[in-house]
PDB file of N, CA and C in Angstrom:
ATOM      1  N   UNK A   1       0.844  -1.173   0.000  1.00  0.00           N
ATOM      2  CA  UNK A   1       0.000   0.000   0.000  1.00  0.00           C
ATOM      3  C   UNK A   1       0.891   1.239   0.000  1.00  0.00           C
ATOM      4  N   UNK A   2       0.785   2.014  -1.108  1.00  0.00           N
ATOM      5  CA  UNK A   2       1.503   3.579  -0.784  1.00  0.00           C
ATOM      6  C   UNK A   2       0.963   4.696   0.090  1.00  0.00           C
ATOM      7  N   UNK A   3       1.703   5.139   0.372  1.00  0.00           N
ATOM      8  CA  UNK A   3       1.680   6.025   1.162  1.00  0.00           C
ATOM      9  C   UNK A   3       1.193   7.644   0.338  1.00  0.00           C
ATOM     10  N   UNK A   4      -0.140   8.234   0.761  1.00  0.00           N
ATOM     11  CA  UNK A   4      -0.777   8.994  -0.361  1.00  0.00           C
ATOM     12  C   UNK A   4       0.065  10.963  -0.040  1.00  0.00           C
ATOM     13  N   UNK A   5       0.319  11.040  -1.111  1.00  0.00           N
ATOM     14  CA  UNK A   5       0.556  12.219  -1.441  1.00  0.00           C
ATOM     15  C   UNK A   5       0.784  13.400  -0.312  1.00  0.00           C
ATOM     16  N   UNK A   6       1.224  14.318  -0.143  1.00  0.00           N
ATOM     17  CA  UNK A   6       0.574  15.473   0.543  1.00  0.00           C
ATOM     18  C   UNK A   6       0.401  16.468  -0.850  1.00  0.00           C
ATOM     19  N   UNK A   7      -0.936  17.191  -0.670  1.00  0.00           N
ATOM     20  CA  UNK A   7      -1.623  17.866  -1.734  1.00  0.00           C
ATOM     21  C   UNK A   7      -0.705  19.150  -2.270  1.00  0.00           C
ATOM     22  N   UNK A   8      -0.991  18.954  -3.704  1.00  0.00           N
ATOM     23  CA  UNK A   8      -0.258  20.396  -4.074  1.00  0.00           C
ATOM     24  C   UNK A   8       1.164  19.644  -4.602  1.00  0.00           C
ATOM     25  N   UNK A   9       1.643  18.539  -3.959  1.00  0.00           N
ATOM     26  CA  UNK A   9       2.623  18.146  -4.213  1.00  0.00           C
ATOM     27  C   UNK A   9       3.035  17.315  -5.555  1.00  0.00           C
ATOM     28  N   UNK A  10       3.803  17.849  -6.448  1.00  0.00           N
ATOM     29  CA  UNK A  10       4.214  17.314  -7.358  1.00  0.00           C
ATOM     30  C   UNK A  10       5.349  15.936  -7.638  1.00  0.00           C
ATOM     31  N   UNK A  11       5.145  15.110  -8.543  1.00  0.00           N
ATOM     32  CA  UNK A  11       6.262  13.909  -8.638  1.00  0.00           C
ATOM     33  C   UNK A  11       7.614  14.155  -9.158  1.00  0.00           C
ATOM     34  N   UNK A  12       7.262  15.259 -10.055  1.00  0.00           N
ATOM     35  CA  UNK A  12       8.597  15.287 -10.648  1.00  0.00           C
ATOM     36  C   UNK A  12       8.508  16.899 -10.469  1.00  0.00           C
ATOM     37  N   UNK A  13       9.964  17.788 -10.385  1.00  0.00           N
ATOM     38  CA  UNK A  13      10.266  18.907 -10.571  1.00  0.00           C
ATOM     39  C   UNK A  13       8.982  20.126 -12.002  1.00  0.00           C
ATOM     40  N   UNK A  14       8.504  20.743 -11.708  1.00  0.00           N
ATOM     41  CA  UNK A  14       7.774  21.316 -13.102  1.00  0.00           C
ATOM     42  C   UNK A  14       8.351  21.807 -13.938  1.00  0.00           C
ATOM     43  N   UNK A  15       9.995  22.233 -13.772  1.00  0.00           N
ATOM     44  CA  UNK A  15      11.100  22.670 -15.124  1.00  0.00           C
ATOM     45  C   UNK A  15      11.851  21.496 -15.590  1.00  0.00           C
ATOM     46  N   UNK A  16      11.165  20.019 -15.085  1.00  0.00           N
ATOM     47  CA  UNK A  16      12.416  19.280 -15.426  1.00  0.00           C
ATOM     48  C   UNK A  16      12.469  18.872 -16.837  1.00  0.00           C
ATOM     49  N   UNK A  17      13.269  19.200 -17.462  1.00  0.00           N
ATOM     50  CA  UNK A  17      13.501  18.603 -18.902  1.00  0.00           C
ATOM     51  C   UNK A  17      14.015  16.917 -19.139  1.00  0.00           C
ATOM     52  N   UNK A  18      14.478  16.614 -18.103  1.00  0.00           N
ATOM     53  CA  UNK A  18      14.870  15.476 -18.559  1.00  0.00           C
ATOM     54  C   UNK A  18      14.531  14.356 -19.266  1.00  0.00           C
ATOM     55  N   UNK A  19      15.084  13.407 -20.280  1.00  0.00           N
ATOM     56  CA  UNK A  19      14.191  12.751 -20.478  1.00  0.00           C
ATOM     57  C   UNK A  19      14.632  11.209 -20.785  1.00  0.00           C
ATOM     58  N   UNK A  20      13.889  10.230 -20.765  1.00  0.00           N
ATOM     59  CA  UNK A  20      14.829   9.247 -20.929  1.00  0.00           C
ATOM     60  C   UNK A  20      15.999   8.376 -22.197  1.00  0.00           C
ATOM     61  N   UNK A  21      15.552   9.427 -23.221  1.00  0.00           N
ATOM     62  CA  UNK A  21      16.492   9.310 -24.439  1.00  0.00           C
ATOM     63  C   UNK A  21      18.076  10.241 -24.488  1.00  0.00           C
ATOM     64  N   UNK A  22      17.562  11.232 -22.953  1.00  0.00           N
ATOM     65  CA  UNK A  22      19.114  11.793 -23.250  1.00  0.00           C
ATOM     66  C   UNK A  22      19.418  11.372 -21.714  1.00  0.00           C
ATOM     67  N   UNK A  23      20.601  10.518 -21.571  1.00  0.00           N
ATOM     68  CA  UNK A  23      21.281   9.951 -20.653  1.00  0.00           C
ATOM     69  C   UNK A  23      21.708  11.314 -19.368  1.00  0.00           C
ATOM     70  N   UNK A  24      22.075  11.739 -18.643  1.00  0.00           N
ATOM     71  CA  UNK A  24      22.828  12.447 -18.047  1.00  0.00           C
ATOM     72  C   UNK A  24      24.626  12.631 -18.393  1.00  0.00           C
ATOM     73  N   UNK A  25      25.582  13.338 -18.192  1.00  0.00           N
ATOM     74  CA  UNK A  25      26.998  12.988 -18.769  1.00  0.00           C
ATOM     75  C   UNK A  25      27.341  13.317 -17.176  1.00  0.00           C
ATOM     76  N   UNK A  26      28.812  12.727 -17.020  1.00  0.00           N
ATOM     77  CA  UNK A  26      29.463  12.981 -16.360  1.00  0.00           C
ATOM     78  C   UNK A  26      30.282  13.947 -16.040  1.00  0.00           C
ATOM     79  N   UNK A  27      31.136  14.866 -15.774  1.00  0.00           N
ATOM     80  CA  UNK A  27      31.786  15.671 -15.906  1.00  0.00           C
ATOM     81  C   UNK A  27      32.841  15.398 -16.516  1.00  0.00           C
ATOM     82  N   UNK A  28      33.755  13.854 -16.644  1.00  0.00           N
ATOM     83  CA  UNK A  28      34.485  13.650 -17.423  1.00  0.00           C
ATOM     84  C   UNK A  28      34.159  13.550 -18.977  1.00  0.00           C
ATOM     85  N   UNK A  29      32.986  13.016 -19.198  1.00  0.00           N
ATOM     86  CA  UNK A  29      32.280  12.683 -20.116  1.00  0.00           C
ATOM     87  C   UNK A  29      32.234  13.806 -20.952  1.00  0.00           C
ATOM     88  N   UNK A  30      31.476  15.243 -20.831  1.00  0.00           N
ATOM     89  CA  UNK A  30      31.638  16.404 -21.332  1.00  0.00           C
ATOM     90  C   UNK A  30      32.873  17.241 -21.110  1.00  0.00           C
ATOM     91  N   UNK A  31      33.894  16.659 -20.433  1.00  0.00           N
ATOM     92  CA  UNK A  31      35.457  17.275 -20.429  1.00  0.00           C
ATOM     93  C   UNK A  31      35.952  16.468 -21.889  1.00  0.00           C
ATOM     94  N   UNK A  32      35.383  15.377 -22.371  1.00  0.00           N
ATOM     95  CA  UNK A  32      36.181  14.959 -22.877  1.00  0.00           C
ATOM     96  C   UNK A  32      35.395  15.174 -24.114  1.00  0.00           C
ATOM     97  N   UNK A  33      34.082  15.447 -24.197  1.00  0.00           N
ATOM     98  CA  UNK A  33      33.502  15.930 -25.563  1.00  0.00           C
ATOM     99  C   UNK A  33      33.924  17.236 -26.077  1.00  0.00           C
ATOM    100  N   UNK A  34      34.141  18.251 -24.642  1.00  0.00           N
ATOM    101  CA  UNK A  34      34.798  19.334 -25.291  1.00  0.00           C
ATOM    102  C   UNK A  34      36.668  19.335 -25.342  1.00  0.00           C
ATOM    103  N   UNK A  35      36.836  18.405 -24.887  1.00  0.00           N
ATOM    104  CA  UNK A  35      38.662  18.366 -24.967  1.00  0.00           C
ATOM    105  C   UNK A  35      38.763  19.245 -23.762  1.00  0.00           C
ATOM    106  N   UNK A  36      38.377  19.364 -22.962  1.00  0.00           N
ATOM    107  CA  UNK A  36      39.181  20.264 -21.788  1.00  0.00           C
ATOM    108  C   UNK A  36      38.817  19.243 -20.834  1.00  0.00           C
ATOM    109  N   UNK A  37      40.076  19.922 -19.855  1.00  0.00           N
ATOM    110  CA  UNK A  37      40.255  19.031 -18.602  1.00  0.00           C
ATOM    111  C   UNK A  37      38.951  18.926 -17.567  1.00  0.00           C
ATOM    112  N   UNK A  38      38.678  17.843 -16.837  1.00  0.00           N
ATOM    113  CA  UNK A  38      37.241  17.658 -16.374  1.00  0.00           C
ATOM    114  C   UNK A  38      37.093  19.015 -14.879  1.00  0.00           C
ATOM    115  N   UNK A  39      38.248  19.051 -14.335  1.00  0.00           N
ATOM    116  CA  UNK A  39      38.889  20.055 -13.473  1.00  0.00           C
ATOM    117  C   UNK A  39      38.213  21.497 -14.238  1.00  0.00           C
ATOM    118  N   UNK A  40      37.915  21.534 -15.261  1.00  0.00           N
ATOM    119  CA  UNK A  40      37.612  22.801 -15.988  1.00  0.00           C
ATOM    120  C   UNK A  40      35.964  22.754 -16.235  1.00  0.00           C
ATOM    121  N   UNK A  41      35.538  21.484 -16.208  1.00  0.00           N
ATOM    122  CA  UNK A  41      34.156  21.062 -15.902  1.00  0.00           C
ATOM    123  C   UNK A  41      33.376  22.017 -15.005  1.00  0.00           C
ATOM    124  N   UNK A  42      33.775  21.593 -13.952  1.00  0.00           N
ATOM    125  CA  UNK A  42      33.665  21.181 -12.520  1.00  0.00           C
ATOM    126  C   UNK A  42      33.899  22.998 -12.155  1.00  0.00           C
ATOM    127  N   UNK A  43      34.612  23.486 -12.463  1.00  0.00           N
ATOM    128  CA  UNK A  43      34.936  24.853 -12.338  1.00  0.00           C
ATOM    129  C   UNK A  43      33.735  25.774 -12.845  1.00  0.00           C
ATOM    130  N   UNK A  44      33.530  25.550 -14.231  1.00  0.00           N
ATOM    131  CA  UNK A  44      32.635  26.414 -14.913  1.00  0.00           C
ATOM    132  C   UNK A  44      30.719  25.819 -14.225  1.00  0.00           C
ATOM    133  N   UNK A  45      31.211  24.728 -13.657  1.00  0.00           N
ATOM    134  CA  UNK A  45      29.767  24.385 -13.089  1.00  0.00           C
ATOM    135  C   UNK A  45      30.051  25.099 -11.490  1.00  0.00           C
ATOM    136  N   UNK A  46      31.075  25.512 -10.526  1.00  0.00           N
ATOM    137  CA  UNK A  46      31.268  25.994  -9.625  1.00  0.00           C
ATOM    138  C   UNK A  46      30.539  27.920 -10.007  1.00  0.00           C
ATOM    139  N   UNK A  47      31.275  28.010 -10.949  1.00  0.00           N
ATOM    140  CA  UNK A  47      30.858  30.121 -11.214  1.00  0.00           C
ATOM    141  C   UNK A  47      29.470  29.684 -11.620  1.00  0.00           C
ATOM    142  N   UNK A  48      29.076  28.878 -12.082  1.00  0.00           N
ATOM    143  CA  UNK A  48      27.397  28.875 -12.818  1.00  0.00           C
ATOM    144  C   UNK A  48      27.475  28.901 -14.206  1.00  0.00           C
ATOM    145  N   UNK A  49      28.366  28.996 -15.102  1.00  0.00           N
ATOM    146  CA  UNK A  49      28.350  29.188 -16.383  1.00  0.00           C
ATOM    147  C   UNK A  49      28.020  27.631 -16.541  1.00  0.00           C
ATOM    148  N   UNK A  50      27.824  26.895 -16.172  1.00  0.00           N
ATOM    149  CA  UNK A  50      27.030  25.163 -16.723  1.00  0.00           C
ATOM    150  C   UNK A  50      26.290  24.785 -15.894  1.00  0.00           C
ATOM    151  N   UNK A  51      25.116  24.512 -16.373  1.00  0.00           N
ATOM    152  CA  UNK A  51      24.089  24.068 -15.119  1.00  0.00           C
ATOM    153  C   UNK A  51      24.225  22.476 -15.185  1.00  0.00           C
ATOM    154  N   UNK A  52      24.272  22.059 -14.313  1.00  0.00           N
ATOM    155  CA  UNK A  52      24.431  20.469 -13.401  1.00  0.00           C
ATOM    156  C   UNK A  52      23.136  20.077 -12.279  1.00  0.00           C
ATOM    157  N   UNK A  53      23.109  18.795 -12.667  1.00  0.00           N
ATOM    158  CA  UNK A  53      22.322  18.417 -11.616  1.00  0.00           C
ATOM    159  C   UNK A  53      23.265  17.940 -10.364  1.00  0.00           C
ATOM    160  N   UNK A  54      22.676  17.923  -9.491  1.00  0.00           N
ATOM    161  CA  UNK A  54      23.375  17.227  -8.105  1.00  0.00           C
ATOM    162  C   UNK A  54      22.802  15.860  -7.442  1.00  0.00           C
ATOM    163  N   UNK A  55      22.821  14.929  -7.490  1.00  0.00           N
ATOM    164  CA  UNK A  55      22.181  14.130  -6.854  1.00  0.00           C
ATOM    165  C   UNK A  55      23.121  13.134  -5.771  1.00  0.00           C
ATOM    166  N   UNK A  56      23.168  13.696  -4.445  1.00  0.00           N
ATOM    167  CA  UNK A  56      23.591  13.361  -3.008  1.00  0.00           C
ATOM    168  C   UNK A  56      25.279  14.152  -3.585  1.00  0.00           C
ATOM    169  N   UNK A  57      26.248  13.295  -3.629  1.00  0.00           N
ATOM    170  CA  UNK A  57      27.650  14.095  -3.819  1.00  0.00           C
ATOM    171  C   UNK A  57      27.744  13.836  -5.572  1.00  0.00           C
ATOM    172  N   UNK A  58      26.758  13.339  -5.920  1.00  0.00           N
ATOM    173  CA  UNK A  58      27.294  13.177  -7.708  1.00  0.00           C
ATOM    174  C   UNK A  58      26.765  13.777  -8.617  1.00  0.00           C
ATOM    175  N   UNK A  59      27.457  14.634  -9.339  1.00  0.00           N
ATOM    176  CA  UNK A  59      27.351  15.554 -10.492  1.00  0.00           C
ATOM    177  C   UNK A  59      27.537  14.968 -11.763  1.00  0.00           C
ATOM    178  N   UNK A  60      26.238  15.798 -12.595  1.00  0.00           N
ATOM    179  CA  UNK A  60      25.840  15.274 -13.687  1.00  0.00           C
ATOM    180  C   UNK A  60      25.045  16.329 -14.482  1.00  0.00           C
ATOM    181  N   UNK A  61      25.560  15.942 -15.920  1.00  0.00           N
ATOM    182  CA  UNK A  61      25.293  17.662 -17.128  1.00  0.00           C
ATOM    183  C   UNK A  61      23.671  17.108 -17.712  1.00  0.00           C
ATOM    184  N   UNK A  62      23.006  17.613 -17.882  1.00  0.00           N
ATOM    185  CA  UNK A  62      22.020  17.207 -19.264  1.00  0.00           C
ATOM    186  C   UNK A  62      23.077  17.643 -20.168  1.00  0.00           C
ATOM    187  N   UNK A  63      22.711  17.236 -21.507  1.00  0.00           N
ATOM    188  CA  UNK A  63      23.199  17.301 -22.589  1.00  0.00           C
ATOM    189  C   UNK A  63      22.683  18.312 -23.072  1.00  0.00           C
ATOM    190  N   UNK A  64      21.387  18.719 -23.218  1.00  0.00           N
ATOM    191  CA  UNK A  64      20.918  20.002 -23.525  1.00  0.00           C
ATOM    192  C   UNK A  64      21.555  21.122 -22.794  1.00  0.00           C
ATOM    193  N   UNK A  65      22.027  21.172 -21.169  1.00  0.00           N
ATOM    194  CA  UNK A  65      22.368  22.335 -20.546  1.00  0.00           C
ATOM    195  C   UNK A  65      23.970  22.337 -21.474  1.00  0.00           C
ATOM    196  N   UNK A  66      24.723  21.336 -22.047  1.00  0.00           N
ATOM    197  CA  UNK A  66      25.835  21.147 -22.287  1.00  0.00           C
ATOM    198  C   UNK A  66      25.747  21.976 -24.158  1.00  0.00           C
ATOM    199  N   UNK A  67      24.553  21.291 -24.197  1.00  0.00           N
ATOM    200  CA  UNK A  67      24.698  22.140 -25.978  1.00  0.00           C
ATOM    201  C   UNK A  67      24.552  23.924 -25.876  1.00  0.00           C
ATOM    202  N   UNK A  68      23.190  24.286 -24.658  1.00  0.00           N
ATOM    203  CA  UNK A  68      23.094  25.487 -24.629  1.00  0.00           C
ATOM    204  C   UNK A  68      24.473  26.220 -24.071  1.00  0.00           C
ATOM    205  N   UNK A  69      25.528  25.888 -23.330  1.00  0.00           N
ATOM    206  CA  UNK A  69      26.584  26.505 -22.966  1.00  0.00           C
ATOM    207  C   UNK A  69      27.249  25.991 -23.937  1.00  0.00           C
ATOM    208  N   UNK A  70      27.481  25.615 -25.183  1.00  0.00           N
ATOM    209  CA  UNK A  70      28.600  25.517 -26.297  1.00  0.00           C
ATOM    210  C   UNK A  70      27.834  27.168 -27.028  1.00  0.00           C
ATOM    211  N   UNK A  71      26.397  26.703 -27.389  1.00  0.00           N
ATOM    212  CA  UNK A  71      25.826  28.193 -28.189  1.00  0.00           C
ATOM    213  C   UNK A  71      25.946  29.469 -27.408  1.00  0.00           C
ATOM    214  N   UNK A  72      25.844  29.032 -25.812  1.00  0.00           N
ATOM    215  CA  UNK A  72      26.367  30.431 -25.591  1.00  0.00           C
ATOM    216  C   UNK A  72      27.804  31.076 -25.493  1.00  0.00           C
ATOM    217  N   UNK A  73      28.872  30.257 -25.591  1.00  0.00           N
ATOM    218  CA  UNK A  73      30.132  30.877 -25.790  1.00  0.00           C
ATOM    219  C   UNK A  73      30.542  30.260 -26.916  1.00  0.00           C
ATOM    220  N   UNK A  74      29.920  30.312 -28.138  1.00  0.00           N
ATOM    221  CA  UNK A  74      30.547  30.614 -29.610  1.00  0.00           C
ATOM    222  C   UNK A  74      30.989  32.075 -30.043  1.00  0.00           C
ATOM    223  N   UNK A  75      32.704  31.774 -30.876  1.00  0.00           N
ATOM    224  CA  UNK A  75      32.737  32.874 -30.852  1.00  0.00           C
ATOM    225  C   UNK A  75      33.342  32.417 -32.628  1.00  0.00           C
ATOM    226  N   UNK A  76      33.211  33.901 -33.408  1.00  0.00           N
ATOM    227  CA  UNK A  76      33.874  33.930 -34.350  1.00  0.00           C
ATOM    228  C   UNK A  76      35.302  33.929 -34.575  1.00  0.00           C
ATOM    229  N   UNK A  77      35.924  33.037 -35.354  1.00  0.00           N
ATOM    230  CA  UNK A  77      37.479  32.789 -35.166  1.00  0.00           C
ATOM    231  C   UNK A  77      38.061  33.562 -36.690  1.00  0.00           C
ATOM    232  N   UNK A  78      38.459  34.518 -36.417  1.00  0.00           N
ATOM    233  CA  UNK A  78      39.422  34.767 -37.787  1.00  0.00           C
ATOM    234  C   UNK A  78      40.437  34.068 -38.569  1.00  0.00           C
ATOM    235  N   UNK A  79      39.680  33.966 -39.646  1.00  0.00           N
ATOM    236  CA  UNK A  79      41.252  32.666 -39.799  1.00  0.00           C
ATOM    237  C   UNK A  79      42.023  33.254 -40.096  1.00  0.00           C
ATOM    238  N   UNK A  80      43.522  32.801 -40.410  1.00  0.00           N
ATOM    239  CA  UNK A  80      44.492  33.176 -40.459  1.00  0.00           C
ATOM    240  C   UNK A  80      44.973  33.352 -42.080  1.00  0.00           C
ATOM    241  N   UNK A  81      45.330  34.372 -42.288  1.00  0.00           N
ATOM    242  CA  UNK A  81      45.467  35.324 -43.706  1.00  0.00           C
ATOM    243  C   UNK A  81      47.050  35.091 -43.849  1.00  0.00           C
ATOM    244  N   UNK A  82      47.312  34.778 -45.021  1.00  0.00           N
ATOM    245  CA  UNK A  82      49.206  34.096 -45.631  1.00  0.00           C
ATOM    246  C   UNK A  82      49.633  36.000 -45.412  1.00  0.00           C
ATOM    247  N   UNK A  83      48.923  36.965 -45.786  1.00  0.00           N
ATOM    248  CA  UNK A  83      49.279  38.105 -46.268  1.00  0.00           C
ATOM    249  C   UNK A  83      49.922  39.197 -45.047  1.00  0.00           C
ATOM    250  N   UNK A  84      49.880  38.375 -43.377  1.00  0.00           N
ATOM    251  CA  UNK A  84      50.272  38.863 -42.451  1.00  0.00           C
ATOM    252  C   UNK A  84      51.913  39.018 -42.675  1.00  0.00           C
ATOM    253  N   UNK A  85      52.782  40.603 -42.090  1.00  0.00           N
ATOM    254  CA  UNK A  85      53.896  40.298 -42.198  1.00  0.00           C
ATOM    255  C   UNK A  85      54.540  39.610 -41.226  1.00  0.00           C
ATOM    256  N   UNK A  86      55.835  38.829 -41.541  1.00  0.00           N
ATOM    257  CA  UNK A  86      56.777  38.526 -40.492  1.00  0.00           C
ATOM    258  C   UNK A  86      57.149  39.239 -39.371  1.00  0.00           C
ATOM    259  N   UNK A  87      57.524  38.563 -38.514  1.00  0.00           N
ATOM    260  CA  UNK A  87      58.386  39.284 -37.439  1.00  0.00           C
ATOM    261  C   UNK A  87      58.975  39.649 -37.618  1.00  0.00           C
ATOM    262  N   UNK A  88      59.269  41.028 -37.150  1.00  0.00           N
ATOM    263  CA  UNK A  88      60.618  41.650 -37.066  1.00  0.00           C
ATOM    264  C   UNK A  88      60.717  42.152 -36.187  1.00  0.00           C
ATOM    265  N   UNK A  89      62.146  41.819 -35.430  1.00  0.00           N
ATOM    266  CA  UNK A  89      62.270  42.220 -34.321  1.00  0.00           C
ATOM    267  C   UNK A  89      62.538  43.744 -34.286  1.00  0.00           C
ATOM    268  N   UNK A  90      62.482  44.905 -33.140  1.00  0.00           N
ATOM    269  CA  UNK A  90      62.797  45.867 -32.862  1.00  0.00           C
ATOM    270  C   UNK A  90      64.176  46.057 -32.775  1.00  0.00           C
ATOM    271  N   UNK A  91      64.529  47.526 -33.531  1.00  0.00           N
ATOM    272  CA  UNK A  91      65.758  47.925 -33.628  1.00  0.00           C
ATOM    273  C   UNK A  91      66.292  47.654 -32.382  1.00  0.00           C
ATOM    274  N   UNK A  92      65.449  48.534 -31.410  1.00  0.00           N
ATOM    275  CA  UNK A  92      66.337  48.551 -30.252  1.00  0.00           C
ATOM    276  C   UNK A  92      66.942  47.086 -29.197  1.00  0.00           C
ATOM    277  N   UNK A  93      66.370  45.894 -29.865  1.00  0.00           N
ATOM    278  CA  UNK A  93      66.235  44.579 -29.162  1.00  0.00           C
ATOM    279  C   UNK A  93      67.818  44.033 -29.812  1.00  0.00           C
ATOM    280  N   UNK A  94      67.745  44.530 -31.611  1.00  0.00           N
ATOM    281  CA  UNK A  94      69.074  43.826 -32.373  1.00  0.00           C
ATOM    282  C   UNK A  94      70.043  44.890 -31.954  1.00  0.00           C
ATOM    283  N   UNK A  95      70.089  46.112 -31.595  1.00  0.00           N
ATOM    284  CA  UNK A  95      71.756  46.845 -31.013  1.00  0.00           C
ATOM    285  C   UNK A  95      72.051  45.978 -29.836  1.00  0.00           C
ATOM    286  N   UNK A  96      70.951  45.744 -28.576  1.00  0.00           N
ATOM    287  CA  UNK A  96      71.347  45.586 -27.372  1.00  0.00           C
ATOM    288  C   UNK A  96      72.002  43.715 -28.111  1.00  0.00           C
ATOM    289  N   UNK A  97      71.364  43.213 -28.289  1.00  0.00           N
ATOM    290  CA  UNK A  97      72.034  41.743 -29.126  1.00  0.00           C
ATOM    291  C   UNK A  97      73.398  41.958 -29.795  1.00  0.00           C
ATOM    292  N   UNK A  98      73.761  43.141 -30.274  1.00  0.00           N
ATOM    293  CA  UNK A  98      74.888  42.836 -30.702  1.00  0.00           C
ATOM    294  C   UNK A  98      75.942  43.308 -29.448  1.00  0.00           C
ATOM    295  N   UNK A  99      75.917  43.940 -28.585  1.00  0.00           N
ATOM    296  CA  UNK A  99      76.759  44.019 -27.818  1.00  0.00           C
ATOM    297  C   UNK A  99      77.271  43.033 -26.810  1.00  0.00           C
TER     298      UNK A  99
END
């Protein structure tokens, strides 16, 4: 026999997205989808920039909170143009070198 409800009370969270086709990741798991160290995980879920679930001491990403923090720090990369000049060092760097 279960034990009935107290009223008003819900089963599951009312924002929860989860669902059972997208697994939860680990923090290594999405350290290693994005190539950074899991230590860097774990960090950006410490400031809040990745939302994590917590369940007792174990942390865990949705995959959706993991795609929305890739779209939110996309950035445009300039590529790199042959037409840049060389280095050249400063006069004043090649006198002090020759002495």
């Amino acid at each position: 026999m279960s034990r009935p409800r107290a009223p008003g009370r819900a089963t599951t969270p009312a924002n929860s997205t989860a669902t059972a086709s997208a697994p939860l990741m680990t923090p290594q798991a999405a350290a290693a989808h994005l190539d950074v160290h899991p230590r860097t995980i774990r960090r950006w879920i410490e400031a809040g920039d990745l939302a994590a679930v917590r369940i007792g001491s174990v942390v865990r990403i949705r995959p959706a909170d993991l795609d929305a923090f890739i779209s939110a720090h996309l950035q445009q990369v300039r590529p790199v143009t042959s037409s840049a000049a060389p280095y050249k060092p400063n006069k004043s760097i090649k006198s002090k070198m020759k002495k």
